[in-house]
PDB file of N, CA and C in Angstrom:
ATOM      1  N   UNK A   1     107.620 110.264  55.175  1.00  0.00           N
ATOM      2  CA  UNK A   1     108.556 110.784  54.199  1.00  0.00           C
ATOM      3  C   UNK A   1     109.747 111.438  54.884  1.00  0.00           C
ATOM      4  N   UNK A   2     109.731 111.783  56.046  1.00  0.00           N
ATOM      5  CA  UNK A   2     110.720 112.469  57.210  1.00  0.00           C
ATOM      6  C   UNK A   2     111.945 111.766  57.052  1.00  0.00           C
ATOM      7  N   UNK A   3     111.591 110.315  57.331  1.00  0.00           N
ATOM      8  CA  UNK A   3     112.632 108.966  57.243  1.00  0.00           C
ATOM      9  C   UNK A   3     113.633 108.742  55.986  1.00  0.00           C
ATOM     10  N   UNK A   4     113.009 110.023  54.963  1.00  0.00           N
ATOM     11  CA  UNK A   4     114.166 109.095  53.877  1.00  0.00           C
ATOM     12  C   UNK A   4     115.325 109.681  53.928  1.00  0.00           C
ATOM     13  N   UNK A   5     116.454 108.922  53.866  1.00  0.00           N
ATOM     14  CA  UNK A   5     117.885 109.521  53.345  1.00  0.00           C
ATOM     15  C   UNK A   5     118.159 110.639  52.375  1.00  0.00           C
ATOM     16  N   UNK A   6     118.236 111.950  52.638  1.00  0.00           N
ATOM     17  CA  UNK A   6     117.959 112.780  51.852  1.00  0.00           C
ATOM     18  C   UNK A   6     116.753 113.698  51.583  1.00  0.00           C
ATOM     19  N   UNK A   7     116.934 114.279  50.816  1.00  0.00           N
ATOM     20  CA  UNK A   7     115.917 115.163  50.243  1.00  0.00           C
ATOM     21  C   UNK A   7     114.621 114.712  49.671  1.00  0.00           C
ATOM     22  N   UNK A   8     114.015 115.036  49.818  1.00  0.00           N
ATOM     23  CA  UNK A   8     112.261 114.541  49.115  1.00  0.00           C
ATOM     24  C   UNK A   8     111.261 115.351  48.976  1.00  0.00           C
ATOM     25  N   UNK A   9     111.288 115.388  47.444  1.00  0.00           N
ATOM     26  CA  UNK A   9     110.061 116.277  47.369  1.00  0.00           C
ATOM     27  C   UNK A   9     108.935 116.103  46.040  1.00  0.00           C
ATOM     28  N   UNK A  10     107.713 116.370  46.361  1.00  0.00           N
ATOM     29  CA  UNK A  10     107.289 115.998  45.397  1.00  0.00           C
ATOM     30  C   UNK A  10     106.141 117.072  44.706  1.00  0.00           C
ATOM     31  N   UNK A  11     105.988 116.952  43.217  1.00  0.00           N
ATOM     32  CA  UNK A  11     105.588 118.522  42.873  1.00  0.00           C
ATOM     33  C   UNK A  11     104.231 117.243  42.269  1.00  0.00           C
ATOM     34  N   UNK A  12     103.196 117.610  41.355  1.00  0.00           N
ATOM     35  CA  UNK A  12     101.917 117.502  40.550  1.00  0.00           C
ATOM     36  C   UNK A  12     102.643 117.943  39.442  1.00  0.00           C
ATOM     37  N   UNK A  13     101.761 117.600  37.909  1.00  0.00           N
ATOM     38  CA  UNK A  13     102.555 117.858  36.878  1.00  0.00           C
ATOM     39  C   UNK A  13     102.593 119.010  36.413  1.00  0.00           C
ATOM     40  N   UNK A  14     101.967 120.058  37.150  1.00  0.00           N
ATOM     41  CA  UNK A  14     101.901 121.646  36.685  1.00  0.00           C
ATOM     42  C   UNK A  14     103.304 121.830  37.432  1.00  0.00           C
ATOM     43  N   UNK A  15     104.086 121.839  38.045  1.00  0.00           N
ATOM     44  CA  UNK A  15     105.179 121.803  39.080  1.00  0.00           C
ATOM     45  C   UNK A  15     104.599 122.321  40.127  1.00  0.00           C
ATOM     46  N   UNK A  16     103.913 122.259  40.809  1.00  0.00           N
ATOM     47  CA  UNK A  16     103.331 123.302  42.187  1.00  0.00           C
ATOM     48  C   UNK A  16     104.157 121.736  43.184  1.00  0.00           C
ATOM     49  N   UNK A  17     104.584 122.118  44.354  1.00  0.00           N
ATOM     50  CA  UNK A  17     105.380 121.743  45.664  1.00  0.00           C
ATOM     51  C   UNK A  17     103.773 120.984  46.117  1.00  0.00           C
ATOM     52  N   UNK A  18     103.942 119.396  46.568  1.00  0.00           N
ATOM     53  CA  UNK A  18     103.020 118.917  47.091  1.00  0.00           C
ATOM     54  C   UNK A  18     103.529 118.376  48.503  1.00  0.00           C
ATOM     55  N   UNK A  19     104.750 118.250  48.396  1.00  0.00           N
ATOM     56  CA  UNK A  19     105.279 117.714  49.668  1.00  0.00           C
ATOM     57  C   UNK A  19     106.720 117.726  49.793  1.00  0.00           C
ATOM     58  N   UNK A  20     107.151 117.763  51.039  1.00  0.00           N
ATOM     59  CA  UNK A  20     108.425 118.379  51.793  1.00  0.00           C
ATOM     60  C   UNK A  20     108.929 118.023  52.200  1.00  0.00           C
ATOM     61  N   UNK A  21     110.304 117.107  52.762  1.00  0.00           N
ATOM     62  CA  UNK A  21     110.730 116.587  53.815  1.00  0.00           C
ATOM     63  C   UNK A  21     111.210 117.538  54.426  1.00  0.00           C
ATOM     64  N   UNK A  22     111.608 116.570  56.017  1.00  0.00           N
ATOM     65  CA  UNK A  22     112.677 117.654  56.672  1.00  0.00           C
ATOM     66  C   UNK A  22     113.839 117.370  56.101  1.00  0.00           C
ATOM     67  N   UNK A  23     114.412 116.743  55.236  1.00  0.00           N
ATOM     68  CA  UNK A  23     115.634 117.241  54.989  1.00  0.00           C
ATOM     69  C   UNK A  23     116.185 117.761  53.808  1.00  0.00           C
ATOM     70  N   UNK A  24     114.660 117.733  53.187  1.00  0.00           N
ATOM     71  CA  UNK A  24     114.762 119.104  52.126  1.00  0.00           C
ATOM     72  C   UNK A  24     114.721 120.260  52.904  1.00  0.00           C
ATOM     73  N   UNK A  25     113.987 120.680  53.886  1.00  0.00           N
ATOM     74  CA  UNK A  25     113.886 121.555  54.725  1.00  0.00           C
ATOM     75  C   UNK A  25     115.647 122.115  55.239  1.00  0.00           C
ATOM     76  N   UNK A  26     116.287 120.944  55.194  1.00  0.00           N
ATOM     77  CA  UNK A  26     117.944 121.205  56.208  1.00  0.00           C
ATOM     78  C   UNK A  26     118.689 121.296  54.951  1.00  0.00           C
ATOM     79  N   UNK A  27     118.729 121.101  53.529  1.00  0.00           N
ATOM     80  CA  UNK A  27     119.655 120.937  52.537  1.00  0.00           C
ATOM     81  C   UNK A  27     119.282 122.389  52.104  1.00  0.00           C
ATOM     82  N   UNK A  28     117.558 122.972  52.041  1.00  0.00           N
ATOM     83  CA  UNK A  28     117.716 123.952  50.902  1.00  0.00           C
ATOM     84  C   UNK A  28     117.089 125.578  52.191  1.00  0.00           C
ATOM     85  N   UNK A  29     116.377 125.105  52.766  1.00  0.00           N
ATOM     86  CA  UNK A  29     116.505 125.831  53.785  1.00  0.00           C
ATOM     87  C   UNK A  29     115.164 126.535  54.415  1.00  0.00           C
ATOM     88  N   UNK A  30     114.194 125.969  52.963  1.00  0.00           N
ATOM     89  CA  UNK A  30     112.764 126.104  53.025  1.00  0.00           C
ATOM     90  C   UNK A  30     112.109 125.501  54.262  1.00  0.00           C
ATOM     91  N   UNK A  31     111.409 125.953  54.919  1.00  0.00           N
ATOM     92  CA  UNK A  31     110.000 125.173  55.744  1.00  0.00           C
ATOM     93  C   UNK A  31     109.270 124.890  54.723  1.00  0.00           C
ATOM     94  N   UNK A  32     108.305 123.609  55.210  1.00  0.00           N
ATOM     95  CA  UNK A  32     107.633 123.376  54.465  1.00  0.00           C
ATOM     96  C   UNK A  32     106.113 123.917  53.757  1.00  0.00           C
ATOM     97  N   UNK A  33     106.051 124.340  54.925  1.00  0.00           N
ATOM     98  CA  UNK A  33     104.745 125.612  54.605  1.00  0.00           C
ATOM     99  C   UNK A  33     105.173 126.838  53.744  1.00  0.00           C
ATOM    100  N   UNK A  34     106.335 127.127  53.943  1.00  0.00           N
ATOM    101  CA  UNK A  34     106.714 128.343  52.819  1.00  0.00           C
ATOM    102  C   UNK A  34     106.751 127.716  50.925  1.00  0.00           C
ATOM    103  N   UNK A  35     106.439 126.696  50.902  1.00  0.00           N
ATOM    104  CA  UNK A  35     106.779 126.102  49.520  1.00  0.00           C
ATOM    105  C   UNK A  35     105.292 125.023  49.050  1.00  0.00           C
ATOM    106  N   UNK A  36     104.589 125.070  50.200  1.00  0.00           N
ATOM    107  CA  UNK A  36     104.281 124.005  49.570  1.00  0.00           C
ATOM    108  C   UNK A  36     103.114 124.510  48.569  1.00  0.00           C
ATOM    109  N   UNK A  37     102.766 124.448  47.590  1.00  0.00           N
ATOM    110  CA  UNK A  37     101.750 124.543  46.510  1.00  0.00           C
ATOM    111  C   UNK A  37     102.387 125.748  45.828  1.00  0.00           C
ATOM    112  N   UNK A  38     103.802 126.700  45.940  1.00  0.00           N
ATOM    113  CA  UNK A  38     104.154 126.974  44.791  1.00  0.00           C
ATOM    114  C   UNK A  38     104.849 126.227  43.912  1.00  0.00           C
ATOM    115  N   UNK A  39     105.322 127.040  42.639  1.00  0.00           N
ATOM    116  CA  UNK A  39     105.858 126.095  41.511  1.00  0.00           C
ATOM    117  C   UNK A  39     106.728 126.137  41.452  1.00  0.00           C
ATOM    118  N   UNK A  40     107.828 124.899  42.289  1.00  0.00           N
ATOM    119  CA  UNK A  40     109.065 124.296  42.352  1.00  0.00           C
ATOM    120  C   UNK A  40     109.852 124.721  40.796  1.00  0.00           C
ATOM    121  N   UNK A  41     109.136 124.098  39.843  1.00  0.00           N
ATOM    122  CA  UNK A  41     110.426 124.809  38.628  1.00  0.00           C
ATOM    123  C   UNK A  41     110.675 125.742  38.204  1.00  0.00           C
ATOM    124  N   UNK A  42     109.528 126.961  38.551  1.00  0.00           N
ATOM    125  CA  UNK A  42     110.134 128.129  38.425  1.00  0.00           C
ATOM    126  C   UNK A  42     110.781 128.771  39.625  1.00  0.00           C
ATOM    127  N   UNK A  43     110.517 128.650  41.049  1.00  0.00           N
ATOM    128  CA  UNK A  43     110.960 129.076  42.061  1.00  0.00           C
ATOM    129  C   UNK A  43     112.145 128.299  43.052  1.00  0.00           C
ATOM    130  N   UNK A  44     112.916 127.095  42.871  1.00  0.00           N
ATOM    131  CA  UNK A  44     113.432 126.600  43.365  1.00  0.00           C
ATOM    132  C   UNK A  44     114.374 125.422  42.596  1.00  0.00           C
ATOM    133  N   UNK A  45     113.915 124.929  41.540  1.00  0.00           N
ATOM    134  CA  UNK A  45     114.617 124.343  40.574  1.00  0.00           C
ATOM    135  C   UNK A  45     114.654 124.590  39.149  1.00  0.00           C
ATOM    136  N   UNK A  46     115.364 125.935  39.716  1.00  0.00           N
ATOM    137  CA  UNK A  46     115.805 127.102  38.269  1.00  0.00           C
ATOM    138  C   UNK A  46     116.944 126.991  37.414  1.00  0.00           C
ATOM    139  N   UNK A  47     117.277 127.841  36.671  1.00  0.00           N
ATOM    140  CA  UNK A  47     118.554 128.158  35.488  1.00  0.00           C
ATOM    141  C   UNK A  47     119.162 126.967  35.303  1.00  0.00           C
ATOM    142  N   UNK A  48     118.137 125.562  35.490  1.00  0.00           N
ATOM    143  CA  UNK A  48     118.925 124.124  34.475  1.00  0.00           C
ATOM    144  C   UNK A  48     118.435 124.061  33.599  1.00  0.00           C
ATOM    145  N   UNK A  49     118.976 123.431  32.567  1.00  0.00           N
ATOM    146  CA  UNK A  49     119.067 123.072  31.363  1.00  0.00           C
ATOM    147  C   UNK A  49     118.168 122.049  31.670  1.00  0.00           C
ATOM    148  N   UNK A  50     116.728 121.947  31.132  1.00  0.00           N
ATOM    149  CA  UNK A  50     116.459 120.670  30.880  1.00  0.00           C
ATOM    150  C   UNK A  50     115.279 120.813  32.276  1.00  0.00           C
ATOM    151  N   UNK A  51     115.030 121.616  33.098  1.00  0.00           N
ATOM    152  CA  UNK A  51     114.019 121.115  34.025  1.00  0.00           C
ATOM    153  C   UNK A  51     113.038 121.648  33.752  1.00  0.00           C
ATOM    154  N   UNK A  52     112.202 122.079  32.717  1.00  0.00           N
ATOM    155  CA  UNK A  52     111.045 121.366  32.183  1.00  0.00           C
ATOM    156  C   UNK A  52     111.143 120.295  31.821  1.00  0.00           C
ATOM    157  N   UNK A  53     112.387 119.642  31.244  1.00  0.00           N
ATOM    158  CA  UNK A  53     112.179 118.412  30.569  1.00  0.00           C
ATOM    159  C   UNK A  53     112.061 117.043  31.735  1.00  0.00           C
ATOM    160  N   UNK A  54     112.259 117.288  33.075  1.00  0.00           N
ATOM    161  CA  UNK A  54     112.023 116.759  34.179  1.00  0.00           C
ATOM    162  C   UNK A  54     110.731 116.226  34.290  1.00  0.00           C
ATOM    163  N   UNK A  55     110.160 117.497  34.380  1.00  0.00           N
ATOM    164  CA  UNK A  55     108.243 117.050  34.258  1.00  0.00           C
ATOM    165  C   UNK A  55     107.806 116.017  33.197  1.00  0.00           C
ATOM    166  N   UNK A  56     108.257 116.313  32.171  1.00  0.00           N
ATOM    167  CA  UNK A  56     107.847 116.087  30.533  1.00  0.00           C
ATOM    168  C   UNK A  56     108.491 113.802  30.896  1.00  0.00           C
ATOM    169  N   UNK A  57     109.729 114.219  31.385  1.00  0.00           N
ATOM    170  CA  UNK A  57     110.353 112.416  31.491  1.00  0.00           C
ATOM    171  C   UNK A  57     108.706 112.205  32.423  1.00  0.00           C
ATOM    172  N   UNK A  58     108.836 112.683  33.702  1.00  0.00           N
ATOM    173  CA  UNK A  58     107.489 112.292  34.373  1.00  0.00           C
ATOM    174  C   UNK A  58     106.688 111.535  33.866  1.00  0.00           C
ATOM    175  N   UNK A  59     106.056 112.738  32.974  1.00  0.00           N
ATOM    176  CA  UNK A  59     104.482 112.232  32.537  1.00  0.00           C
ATOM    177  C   UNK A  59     104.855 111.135  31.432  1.00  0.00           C
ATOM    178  N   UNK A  60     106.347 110.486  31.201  1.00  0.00           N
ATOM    179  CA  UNK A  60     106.466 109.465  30.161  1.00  0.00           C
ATOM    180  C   UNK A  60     106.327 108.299  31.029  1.00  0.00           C
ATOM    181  N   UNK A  61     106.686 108.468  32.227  1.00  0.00           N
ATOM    182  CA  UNK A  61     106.529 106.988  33.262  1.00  0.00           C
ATOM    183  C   UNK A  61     108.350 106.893  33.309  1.00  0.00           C
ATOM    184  N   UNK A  62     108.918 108.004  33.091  1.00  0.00           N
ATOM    185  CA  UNK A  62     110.407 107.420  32.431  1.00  0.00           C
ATOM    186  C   UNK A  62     111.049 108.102  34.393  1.00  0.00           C
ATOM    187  N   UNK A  63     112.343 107.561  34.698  1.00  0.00           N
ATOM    188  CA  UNK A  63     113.159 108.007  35.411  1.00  0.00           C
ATOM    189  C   UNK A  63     113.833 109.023  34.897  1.00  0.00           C
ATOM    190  N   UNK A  64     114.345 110.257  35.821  1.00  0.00           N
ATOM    191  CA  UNK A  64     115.263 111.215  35.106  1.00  0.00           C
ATOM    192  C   UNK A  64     116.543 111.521  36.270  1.00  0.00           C
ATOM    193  N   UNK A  65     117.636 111.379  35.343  1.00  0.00           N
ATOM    194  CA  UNK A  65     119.057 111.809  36.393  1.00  0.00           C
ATOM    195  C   UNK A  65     119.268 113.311  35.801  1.00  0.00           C
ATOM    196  N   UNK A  66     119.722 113.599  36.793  1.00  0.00           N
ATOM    197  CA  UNK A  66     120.705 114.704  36.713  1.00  0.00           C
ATOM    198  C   UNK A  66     121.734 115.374  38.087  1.00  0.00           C
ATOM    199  N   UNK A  67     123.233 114.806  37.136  1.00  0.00           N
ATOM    200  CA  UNK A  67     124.391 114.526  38.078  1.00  0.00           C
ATOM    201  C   UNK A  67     124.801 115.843  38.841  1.00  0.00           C
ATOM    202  N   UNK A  68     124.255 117.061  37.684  1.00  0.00           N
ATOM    203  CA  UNK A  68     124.832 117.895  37.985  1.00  0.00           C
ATOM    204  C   UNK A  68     124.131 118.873  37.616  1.00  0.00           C
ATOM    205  N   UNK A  69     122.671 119.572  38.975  1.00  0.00           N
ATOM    206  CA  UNK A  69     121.864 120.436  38.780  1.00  0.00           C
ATOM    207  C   UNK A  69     122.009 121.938  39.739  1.00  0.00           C
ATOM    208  N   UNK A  70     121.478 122.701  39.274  1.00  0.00           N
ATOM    209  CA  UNK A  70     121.261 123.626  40.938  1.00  0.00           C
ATOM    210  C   UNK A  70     119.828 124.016  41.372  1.00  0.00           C
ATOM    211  N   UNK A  71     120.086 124.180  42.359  1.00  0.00           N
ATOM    212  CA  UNK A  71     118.924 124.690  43.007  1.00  0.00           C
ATOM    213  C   UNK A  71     119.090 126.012  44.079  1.00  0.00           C
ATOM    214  N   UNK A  72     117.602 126.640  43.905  1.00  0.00           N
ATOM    215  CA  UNK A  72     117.828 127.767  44.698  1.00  0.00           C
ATOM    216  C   UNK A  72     117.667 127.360  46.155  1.00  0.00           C
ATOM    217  N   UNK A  73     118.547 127.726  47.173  1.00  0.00           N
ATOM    218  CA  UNK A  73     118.218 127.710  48.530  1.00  0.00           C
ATOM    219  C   UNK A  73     117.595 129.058  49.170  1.00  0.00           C
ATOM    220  N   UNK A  74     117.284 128.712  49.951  1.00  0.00           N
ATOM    221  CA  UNK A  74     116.449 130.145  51.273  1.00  0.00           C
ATOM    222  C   UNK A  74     116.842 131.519  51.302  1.00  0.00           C
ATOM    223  N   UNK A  75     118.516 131.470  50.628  1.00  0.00           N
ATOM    224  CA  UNK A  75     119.502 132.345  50.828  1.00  0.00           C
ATOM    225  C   UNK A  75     119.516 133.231  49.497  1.00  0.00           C
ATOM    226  N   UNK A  76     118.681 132.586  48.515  1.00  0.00           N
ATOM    227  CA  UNK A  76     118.705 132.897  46.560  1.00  0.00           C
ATOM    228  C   UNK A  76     120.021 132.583  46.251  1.00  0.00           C
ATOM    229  N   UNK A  77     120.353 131.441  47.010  1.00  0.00           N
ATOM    230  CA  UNK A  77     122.004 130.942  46.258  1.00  0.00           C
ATOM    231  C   UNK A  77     121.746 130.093  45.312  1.00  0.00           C
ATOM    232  N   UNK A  78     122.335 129.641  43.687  1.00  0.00           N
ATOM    233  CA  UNK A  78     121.903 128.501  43.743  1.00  0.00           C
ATOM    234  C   UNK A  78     123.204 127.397  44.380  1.00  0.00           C
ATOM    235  N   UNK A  79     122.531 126.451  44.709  1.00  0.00           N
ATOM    236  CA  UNK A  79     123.521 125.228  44.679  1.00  0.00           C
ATOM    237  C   UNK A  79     123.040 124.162  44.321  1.00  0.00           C
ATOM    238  N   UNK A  80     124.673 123.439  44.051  1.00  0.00           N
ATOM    239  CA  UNK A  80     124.677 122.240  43.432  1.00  0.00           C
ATOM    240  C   UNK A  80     124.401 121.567  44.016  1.00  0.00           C
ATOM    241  N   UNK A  81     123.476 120.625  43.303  1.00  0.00           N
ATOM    242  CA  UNK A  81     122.969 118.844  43.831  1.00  0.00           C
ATOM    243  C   UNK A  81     122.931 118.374  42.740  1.00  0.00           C
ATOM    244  N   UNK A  82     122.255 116.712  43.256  1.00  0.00           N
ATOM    245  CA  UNK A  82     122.221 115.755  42.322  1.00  0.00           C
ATOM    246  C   UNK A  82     120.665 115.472  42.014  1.00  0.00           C
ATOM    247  N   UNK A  83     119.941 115.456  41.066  1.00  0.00           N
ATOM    248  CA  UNK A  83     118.886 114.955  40.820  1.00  0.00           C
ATOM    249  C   UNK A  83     118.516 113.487  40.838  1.00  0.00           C
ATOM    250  N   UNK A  84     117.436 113.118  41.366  1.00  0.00           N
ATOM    251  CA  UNK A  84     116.926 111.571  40.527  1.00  0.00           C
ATOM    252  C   UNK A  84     115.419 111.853  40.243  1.00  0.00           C
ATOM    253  N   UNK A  85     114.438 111.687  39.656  1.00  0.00           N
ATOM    254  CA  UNK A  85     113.358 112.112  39.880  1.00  0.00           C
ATOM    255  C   UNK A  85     112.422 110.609  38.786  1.00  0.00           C
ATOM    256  N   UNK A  86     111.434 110.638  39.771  1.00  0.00           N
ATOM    257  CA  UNK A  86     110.730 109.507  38.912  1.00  0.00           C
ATOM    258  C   UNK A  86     109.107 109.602  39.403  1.00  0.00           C
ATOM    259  N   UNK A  87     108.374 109.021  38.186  1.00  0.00           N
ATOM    260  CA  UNK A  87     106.861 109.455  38.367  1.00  0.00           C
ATOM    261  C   UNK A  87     105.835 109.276  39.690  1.00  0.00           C
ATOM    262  N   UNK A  88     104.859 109.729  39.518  1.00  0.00           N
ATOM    263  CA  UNK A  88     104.189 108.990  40.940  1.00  0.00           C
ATOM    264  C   UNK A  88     102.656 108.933  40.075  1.00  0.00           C
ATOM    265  N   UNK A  89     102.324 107.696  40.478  1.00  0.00           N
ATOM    266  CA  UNK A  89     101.576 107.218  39.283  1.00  0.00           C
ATOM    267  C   UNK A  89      99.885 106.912  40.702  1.00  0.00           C
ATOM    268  N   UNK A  90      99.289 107.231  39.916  1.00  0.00           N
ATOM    269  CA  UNK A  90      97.651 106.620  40.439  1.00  0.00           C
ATOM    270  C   UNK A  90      97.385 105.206  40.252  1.00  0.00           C
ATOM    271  N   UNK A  91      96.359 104.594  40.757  1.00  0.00           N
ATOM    272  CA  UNK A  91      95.546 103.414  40.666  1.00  0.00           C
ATOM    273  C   UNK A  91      95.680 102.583  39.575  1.00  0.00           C
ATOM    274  N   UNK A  92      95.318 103.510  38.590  1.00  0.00           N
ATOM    275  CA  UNK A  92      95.458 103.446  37.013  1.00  0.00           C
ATOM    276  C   UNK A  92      96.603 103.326  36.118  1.00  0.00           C
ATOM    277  N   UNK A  93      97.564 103.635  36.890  1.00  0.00           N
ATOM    278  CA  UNK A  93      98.567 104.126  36.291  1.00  0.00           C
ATOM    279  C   UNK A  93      98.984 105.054  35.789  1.00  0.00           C
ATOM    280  N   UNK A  94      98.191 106.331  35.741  1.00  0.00           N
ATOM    281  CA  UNK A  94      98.362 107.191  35.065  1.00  0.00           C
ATOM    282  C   UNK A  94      99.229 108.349  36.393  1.00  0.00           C
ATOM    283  N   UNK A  95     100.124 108.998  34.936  1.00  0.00           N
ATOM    284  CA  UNK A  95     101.300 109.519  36.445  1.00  0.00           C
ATOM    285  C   UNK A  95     100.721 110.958  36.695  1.00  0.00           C
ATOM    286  N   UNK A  96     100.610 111.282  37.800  1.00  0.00           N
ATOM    287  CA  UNK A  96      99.932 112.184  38.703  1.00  0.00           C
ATOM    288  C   UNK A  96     100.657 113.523  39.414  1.00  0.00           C
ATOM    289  N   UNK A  97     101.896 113.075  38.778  1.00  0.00           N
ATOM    290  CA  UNK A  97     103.200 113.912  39.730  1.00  0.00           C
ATOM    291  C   UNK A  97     104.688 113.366  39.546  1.00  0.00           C
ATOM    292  N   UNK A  98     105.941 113.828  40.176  1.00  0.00           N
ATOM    293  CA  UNK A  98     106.905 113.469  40.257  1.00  0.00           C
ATOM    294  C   UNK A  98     107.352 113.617  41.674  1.00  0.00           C
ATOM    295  N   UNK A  99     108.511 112.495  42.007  1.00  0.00           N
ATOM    296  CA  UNK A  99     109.249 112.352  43.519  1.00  0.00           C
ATOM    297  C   UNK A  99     110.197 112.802  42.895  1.00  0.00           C
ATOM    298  N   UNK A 100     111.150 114.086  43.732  1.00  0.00           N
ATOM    299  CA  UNK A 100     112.423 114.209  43.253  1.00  0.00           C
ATOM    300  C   UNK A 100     113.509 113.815  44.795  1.00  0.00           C
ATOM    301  N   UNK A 101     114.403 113.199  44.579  1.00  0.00           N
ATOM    302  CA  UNK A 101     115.224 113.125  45.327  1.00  0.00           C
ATOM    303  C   UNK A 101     116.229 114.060  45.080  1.00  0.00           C
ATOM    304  N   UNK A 102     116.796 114.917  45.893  1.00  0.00           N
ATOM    305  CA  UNK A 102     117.743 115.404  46.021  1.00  0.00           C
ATOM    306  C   UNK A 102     119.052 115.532  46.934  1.00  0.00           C
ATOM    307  N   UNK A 103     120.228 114.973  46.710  1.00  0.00           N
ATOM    308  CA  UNK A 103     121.500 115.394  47.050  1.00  0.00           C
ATOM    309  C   UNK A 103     122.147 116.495  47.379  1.00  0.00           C
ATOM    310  N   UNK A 104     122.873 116.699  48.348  1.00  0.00           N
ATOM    311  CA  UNK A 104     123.972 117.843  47.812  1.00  0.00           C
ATOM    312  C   UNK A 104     125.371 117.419  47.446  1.00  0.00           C
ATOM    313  N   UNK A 105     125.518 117.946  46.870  1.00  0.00           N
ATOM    314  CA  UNK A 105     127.005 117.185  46.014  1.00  0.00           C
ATOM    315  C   UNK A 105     128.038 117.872  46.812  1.00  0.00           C
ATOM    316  N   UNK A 106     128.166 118.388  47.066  1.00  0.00           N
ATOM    317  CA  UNK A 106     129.263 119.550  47.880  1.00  0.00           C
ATOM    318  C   UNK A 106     129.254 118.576  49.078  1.00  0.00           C
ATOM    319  N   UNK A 107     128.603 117.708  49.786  1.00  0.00           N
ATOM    320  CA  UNK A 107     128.847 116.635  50.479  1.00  0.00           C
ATOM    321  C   UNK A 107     129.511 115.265  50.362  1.00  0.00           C
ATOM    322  N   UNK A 108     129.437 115.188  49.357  1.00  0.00           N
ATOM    323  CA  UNK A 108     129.670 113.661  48.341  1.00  0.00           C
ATOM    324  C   UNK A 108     131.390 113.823  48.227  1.00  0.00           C
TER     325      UNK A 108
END
């Protein structure tokens, strides 16, 4: 997961942090041990409109954008990025979690 272009992270559908890249690590400023198994939507992908409704697209099997989100960094700043987030599904199909990709737009 180190390898992807960007940010990567992925929460379970309660939002608890299951996994980290390093370059979520370099965009928001977290190690990955400091985050991992708390709950990303209340502690790190805060004061948007709509991110419960992130989880909620999840568990539909649905993709979710968002062009224009913030997030808290290391610093309690928030900043702007870009969302994409889409399910992560079991054997069965049944979805188990979400991958969020994240941007920083202030780069773009």
């Amino acid at each position: 997961m180190d390898d992807v272009c960007g940010a990567m992270v992925q929460m379970d559908l309660d939002g608890r942090i299951i996994s980290w890249n390093q370059s979520a690590e370099n965009i928001l400023g977290f190690k990955e041990e400091e985050v991992l198994g708390i709950n990303g939507v209340q502690n790190i992908f805060v004061n948007n409109v709509g991110d419960e409704d992130m989880l909620d697209v999840a568990k539909t099997g649905e993709v979710y954008y968002s062009f224009e989100s913030y997030v808290r960094n290391s610093n309690g700043e928030m900043q702007p990025v870009a969302l994409v987030t889409s399910p992560i599904s079991d054997e069965e199909g049944t979805v188990t979690g979400v991958t969020i990709l994240i941007s920083n737009i202030l780069l773009i």
